[in-house]
N, C-alpha and C. Protein backbone atom coordinates (compact mmCIF):
# COMPACT_ATOMS: atom_id res chain seq x y z
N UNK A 1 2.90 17.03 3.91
CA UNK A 1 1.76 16.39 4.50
C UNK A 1 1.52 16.97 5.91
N UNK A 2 0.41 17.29 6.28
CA UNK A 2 -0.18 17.96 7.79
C UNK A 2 0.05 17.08 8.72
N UNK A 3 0.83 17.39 9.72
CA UNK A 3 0.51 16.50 11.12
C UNK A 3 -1.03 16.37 11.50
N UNK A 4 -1.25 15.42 11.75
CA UNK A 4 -2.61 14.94 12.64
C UNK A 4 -2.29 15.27 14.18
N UNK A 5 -3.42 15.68 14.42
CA UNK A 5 -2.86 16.25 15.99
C UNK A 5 -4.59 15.28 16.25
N UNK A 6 -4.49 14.76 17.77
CA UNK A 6 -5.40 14.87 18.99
C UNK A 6 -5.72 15.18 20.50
N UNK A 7 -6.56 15.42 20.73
CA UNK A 7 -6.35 16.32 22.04
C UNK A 7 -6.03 14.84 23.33
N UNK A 8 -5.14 14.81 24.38
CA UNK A 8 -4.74 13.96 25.37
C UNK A 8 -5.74 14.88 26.47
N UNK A 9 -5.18 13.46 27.47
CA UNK A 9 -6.20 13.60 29.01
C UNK A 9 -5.68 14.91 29.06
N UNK A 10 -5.23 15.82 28.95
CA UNK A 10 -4.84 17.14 30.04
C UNK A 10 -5.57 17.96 28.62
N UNK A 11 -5.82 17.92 27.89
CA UNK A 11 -6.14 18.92 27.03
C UNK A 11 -5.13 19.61 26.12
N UNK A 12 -3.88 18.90 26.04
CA UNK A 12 -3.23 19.00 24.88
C UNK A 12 -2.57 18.35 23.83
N UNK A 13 -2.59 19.14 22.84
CA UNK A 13 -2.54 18.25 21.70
C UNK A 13 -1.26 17.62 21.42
N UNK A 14 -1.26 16.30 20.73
CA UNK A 14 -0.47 15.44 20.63
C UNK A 14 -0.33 15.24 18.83
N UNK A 15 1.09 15.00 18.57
CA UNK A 15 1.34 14.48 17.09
C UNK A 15 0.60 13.02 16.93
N UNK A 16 0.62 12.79 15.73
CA UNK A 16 0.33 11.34 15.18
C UNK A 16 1.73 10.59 15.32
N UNK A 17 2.24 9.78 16.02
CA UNK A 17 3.49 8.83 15.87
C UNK A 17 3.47 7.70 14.70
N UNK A 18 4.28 7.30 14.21
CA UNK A 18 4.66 6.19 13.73
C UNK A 18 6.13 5.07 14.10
N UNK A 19 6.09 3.91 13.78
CA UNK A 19 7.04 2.98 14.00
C UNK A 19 6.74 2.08 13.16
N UNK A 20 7.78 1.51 13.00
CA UNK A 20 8.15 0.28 12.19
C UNK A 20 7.90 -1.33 13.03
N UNK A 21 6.73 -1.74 13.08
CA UNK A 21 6.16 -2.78 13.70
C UNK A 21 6.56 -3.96 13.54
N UNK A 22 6.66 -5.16 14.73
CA UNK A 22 7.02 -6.70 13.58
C UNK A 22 6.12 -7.48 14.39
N UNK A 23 5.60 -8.12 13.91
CA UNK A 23 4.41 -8.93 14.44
C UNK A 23 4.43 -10.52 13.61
N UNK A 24 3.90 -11.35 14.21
CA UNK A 24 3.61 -12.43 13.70
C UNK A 24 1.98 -13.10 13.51
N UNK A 25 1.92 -12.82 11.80
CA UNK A 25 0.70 -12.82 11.54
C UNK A 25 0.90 -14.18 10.45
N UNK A 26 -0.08 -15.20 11.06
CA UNK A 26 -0.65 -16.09 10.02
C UNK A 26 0.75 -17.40 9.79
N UNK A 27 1.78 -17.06 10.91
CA UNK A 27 2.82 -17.70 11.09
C UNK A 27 4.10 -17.15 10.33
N UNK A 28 3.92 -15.71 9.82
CA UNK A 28 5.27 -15.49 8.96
C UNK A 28 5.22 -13.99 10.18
N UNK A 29 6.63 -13.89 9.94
CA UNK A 29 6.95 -12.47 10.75
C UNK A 29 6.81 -11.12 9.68
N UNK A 30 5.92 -10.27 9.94
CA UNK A 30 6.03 -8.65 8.99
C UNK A 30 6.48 -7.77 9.52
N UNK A 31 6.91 -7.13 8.63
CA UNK A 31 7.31 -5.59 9.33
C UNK A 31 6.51 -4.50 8.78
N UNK A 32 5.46 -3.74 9.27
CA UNK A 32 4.90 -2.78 8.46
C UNK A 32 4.79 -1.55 9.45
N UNK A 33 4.21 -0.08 9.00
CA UNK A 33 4.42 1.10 9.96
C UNK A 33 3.22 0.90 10.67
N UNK A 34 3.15 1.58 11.71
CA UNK A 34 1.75 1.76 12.78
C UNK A 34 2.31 3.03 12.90
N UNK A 35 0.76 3.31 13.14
CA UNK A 35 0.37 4.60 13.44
C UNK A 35 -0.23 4.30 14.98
N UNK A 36 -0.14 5.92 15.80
CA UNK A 36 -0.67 5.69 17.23
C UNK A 36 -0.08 7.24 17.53
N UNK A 37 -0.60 7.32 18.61
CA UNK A 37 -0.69 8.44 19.86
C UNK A 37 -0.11 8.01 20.84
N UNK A 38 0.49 8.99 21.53
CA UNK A 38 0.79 8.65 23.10
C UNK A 38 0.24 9.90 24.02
N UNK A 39 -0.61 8.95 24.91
CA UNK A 39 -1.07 9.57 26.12
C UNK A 39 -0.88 8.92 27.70
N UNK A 40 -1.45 9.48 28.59
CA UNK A 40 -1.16 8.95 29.77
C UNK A 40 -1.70 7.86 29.83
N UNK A 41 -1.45 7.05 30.64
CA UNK A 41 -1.65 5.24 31.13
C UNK A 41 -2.78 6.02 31.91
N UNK A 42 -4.07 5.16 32.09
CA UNK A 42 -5.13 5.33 32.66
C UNK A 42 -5.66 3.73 33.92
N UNK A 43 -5.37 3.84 34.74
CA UNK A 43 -5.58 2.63 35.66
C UNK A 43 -6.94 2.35 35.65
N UNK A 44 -7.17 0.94 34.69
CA UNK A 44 -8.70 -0.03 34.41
C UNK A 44 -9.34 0.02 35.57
N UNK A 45 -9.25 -0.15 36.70
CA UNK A 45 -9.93 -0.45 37.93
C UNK A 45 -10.72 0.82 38.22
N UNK A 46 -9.63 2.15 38.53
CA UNK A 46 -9.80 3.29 39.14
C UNK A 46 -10.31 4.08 38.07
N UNK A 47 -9.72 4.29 37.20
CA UNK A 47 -9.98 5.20 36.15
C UNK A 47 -9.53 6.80 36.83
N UNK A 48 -8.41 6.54 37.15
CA UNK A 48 -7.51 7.48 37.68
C UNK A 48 -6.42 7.84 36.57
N UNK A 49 -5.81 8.92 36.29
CA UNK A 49 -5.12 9.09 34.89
C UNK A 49 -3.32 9.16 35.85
N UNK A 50 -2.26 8.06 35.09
CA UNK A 50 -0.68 8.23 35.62
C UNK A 50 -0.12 9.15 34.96
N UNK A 51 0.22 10.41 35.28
CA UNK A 51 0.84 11.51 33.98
C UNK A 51 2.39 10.80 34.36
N UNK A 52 2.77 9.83 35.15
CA UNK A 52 4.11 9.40 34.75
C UNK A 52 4.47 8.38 34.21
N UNK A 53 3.74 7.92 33.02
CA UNK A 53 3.56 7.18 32.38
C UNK A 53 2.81 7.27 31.28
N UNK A 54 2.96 7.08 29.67
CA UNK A 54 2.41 7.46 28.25
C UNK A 54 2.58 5.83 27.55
N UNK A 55 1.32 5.53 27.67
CA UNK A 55 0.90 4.86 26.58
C UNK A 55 0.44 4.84 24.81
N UNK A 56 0.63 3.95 24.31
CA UNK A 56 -0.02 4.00 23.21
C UNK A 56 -1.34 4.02 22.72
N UNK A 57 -1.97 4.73 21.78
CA UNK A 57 -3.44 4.78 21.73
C UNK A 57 -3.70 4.72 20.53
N UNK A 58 -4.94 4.09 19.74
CA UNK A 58 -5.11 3.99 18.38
C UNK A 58 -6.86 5.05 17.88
N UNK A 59 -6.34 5.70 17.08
CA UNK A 59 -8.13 6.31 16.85
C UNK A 59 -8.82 5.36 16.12
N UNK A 60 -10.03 5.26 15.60
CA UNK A 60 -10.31 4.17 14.71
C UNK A 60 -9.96 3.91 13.36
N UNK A 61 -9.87 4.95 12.76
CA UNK A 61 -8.89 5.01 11.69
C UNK A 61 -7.58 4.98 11.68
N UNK A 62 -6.71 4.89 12.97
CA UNK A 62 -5.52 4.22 13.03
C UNK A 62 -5.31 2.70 13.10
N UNK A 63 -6.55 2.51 13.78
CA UNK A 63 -6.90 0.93 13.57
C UNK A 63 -6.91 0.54 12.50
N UNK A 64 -7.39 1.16 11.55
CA UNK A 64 -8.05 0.51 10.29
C UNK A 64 -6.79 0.42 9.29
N UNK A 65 -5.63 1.62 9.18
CA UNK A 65 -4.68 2.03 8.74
C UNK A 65 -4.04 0.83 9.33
N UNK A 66 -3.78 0.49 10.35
CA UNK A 66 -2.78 -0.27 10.77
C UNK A 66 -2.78 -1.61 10.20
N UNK A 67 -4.35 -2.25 10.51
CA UNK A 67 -4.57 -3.62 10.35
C UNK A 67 -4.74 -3.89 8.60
N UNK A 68 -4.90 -2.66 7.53
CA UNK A 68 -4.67 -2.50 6.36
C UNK A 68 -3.11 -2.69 5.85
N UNK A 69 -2.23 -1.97 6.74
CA UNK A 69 -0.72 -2.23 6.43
C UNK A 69 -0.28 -3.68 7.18
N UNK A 70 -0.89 -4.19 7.99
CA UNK A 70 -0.28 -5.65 7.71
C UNK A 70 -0.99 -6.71 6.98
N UNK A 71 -1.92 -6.35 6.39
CA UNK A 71 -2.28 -7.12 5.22
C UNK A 71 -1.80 -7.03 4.23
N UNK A 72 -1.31 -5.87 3.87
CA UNK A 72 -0.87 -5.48 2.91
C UNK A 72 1.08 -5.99 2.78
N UNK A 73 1.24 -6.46 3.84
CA UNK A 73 2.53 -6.81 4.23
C UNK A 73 2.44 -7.89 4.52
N UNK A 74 1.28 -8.61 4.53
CA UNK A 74 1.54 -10.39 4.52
C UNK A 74 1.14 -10.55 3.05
N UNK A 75 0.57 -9.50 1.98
CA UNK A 75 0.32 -10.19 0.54
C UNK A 75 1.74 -9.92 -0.38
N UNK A 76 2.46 -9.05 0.55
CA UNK A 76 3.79 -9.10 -0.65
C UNK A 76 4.57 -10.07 0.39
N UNK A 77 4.56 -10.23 1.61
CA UNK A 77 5.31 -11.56 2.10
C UNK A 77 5.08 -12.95 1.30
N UNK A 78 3.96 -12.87 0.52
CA UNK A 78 3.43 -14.16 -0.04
C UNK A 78 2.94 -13.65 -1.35
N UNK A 79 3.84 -13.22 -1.90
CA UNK A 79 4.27 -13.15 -2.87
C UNK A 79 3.44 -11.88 -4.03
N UNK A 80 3.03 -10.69 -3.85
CA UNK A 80 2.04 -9.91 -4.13
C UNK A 80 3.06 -8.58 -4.54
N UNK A 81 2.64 -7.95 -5.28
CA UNK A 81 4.02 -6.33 -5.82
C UNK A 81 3.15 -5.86 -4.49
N UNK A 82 4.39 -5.03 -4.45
CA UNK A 82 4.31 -3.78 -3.26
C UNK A 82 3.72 -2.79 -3.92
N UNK A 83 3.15 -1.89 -3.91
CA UNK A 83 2.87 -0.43 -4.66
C UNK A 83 4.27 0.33 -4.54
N UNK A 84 5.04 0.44 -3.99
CA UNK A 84 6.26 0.91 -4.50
C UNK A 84 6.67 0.28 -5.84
N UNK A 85 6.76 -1.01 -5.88
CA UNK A 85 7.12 -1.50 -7.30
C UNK A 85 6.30 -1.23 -8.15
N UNK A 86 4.99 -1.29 -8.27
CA UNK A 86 4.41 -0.99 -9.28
C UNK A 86 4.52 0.45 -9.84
N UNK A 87 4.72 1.43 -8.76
CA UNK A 87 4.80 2.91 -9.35
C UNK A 87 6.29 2.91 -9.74
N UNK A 88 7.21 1.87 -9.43
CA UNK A 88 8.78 2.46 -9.97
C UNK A 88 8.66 1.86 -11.83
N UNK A 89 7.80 0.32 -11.36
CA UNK A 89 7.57 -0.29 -12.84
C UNK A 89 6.97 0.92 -13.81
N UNK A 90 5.76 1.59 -13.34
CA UNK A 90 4.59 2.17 -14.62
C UNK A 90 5.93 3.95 -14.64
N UNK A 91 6.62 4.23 -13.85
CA UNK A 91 7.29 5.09 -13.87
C UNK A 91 8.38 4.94 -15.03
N UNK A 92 9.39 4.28 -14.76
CA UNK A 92 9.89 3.16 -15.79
C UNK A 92 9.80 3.29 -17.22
N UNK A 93 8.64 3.04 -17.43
CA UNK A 93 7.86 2.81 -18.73
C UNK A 93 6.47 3.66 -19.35
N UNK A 94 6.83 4.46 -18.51
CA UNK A 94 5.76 6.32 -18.77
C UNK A 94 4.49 5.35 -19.40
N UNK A 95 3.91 4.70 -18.01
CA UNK A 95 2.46 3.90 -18.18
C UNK A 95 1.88 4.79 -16.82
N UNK A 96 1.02 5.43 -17.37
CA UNK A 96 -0.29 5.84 -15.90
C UNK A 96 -1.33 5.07 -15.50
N UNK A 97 -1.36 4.93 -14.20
CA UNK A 97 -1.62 3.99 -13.59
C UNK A 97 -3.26 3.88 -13.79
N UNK A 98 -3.98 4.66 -14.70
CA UNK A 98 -4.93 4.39 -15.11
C UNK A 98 -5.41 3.37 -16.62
N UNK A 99 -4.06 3.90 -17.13
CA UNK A 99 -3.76 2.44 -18.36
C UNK A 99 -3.26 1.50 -17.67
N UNK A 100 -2.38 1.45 -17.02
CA UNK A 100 -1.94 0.65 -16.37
C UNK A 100 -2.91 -0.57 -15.96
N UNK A 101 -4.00 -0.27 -15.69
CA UNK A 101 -5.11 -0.94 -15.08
C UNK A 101 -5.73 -1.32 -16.22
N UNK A 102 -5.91 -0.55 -17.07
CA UNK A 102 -6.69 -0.82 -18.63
C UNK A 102 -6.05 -2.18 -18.91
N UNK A 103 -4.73 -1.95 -18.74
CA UNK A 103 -4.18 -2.78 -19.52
C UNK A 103 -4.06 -4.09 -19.16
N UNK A 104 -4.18 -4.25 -17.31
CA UNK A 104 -4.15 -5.64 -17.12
C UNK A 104 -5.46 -6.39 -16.93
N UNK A 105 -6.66 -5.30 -17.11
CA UNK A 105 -7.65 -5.52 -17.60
C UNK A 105 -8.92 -5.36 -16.04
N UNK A 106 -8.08 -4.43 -15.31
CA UNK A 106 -8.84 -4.09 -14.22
C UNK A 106 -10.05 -2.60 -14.15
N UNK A 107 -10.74 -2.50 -13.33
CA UNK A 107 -11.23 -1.16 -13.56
C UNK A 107 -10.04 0.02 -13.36
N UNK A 108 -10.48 0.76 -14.02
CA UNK A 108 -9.15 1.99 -14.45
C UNK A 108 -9.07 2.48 -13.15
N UNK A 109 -9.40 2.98 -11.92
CA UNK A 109 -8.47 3.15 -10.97
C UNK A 109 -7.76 2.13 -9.77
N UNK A 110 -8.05 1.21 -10.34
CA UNK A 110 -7.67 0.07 -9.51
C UNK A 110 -6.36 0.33 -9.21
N UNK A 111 -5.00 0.68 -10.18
CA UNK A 111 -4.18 0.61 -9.42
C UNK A 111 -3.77 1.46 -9.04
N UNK A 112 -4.13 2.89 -9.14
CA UNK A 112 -4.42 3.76 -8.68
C UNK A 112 -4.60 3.70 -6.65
N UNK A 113 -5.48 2.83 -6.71
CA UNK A 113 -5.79 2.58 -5.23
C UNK A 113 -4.97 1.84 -4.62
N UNK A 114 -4.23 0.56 -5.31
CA UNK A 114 -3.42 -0.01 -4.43
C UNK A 114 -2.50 0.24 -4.22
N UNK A 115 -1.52 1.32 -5.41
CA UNK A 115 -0.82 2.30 -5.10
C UNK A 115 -0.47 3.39 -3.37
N UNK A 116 -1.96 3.65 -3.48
CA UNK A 116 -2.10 4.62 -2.34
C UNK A 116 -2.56 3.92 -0.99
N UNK A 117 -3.49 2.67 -1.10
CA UNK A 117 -3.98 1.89 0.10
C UNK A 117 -3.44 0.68 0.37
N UNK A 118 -2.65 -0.28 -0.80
CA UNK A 118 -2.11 -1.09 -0.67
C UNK A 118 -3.20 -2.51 -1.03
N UNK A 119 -2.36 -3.45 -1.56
CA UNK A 119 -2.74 -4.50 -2.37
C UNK A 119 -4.49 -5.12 -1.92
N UNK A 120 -5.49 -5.06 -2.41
CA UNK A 120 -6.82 -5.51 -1.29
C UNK A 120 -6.90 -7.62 -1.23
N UNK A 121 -6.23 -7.66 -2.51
CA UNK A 121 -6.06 -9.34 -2.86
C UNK A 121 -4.68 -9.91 -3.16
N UNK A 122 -4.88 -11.09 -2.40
CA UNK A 122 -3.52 -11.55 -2.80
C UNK A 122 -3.62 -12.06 -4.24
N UNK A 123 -4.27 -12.84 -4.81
CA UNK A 123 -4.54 -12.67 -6.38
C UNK A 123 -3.88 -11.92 -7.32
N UNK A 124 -4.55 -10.88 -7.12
CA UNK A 124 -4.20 -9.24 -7.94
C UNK A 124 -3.00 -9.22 -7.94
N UNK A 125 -2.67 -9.25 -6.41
CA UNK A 125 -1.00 -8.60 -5.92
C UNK A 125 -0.12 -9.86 -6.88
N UNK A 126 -0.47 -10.78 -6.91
CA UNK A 126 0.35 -12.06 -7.56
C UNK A 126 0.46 -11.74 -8.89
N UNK A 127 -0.64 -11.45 -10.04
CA UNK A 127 -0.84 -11.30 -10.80
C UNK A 127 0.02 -9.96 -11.67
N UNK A 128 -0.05 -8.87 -10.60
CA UNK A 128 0.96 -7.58 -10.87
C UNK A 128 2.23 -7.84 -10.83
N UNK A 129 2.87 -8.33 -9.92
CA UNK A 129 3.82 -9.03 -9.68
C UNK A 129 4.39 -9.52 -11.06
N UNK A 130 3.81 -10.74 -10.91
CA UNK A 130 4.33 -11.63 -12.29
C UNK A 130 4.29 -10.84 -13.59
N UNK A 131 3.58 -9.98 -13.54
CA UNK A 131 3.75 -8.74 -15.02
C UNK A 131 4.78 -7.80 -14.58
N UNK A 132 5.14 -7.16 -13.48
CA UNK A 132 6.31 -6.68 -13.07
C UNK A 132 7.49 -7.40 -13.50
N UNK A 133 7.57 -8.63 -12.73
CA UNK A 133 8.93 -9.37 -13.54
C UNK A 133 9.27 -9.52 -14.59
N UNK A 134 7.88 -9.87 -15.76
CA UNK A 134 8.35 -10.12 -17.13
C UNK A 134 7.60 -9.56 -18.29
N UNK A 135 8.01 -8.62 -18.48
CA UNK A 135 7.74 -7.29 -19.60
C UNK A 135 6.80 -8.15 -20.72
N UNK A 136 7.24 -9.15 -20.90
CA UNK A 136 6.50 -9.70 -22.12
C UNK A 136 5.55 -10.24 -21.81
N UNK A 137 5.13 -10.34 -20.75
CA UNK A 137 3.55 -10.69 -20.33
C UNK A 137 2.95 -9.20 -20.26
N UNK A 138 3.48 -8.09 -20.27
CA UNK A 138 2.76 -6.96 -19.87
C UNK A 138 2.87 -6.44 -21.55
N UNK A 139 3.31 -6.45 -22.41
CA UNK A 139 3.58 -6.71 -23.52
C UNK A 139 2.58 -7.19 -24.41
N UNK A 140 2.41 -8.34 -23.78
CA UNK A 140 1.34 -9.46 -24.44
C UNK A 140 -0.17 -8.95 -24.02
N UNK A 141 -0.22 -8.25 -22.54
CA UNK A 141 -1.90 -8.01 -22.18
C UNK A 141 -1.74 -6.36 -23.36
N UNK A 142 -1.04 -6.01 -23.39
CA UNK A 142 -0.84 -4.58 -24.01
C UNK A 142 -1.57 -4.82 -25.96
N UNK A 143 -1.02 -6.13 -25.98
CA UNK A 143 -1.70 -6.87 -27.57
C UNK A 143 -2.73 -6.84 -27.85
N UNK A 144 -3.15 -7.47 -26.70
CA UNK A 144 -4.68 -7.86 -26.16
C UNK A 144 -5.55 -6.65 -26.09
N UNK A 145 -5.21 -5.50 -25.71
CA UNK A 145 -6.34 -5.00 -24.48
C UNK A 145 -6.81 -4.24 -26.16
N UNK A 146 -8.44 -4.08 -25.68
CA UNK A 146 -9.28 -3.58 -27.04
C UNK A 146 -9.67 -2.02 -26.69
N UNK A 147 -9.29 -1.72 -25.37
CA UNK A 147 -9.78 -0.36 -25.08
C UNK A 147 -8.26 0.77 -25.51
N UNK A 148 -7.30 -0.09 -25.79
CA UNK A 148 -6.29 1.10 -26.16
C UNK A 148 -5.96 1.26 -27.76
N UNK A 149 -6.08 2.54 -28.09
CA UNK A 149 -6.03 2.51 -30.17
C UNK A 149 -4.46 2.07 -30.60
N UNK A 150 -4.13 1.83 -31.22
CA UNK A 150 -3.30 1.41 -31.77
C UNK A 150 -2.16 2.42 -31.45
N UNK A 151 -1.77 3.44 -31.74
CA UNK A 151 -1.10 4.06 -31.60
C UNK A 151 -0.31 4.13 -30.07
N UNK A 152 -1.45 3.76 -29.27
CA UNK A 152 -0.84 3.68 -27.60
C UNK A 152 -0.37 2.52 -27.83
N UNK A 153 -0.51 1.46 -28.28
CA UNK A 153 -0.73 0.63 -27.97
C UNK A 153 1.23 0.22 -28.88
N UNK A 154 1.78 0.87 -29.38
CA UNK A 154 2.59 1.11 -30.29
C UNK A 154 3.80 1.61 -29.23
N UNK A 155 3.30 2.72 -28.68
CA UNK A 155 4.13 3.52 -27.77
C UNK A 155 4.64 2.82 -26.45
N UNK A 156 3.77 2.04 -26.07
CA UNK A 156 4.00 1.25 -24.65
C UNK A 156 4.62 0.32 -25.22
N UNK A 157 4.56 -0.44 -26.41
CA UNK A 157 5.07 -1.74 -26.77
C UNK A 157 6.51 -1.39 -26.56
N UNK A 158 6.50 -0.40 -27.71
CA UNK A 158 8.03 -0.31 -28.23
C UNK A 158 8.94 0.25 -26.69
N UNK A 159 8.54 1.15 -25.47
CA UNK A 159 8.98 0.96 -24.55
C UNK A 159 9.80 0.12 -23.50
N UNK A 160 8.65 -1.12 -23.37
CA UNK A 160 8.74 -2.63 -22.92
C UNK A 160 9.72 -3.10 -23.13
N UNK A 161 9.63 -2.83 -25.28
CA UNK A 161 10.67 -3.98 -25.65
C UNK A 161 12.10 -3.71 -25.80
N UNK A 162 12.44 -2.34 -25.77
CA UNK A 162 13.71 -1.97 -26.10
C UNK A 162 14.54 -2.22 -24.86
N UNK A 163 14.11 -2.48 -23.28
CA UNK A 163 14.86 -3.30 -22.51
C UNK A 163 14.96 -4.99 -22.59
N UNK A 164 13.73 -5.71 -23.32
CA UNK A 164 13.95 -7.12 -23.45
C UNK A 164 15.04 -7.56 -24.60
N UNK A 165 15.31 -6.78 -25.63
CA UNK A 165 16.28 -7.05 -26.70
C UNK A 165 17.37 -7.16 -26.41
């Protein structure tokens, strides 16, 4: 993956940082990554730049990244799959995350996205979840779903079930 670089007060370029954040959102404590820059501290009054001193800085899309990963970290605090679990689950059980979605009856890249951006509902996230834990509910939507032919529908079963036996 490419470093993100931006240019600082002096005209040179700076990496993208990350850290492991803990904040208290909504009354539960999270831990999720932030993203940010460090540049010089700039004095509000003067607007004079301290080069002995580096603050933190957010672009707007670090904003957006950021305040996305603690949402995404208060819906598995309260009870929602992580996208790590879901890709170790559909990994697991050689399900692509475009059936995957077929199957719990979402639009086909849905989990696709929460995979990569992280949960958008706590709902959903609840809902994945509870099919994560118990094969035979994922099993049972797999019965159900009318968009997969029989034959898939054969292949994923018998997968599922040869760990529930």
């Amino acid at each position: 993956m490419e470093t993100k670089k931006i240019l600082t007060r002096d005209n040179s370029t700076t990496d993208e940082l990350t850290v492991v954040e803990e904040k208290e959102y909504k009354g539960i404590k999270l831990k999720y990554n932030e993203f940010f820059y460090l540049d010089y501290s700039v004095d509000e009054n003067t607007g004079l730049i301290n080069k002995e001193t580096k603050e933190k800085y957010y672009t707007k899309n670090q904003m957006q990244r950021n305040i996305k990963a603690l949402k995404n970290a208060y819906h598995i605090a309260k009870g929602a799959a992580s996208p790590n679990e879901i890709i170790d689950f559909r990994n697991k059980y050689k399900i692509s995350a475009s059936m995957f979605s077929v199957i719990l009856g979402f639009s086909k890249n849905t989990i696709s996205n929460i995979e990569n951006e992280g949960i958008t509902s706590l709902s959903s996230g609840r809902l994945i979840k509870m099919c994560l834990e118990n094969k035979k509910v994922v099993y049972k939507y797999v019965q159900l779903c009318d968009a997969i032919d029989n034959v898939k529908k054969e292949e994923i079963s018998k997968r599922l079930m040869e760990e529930c036996t």
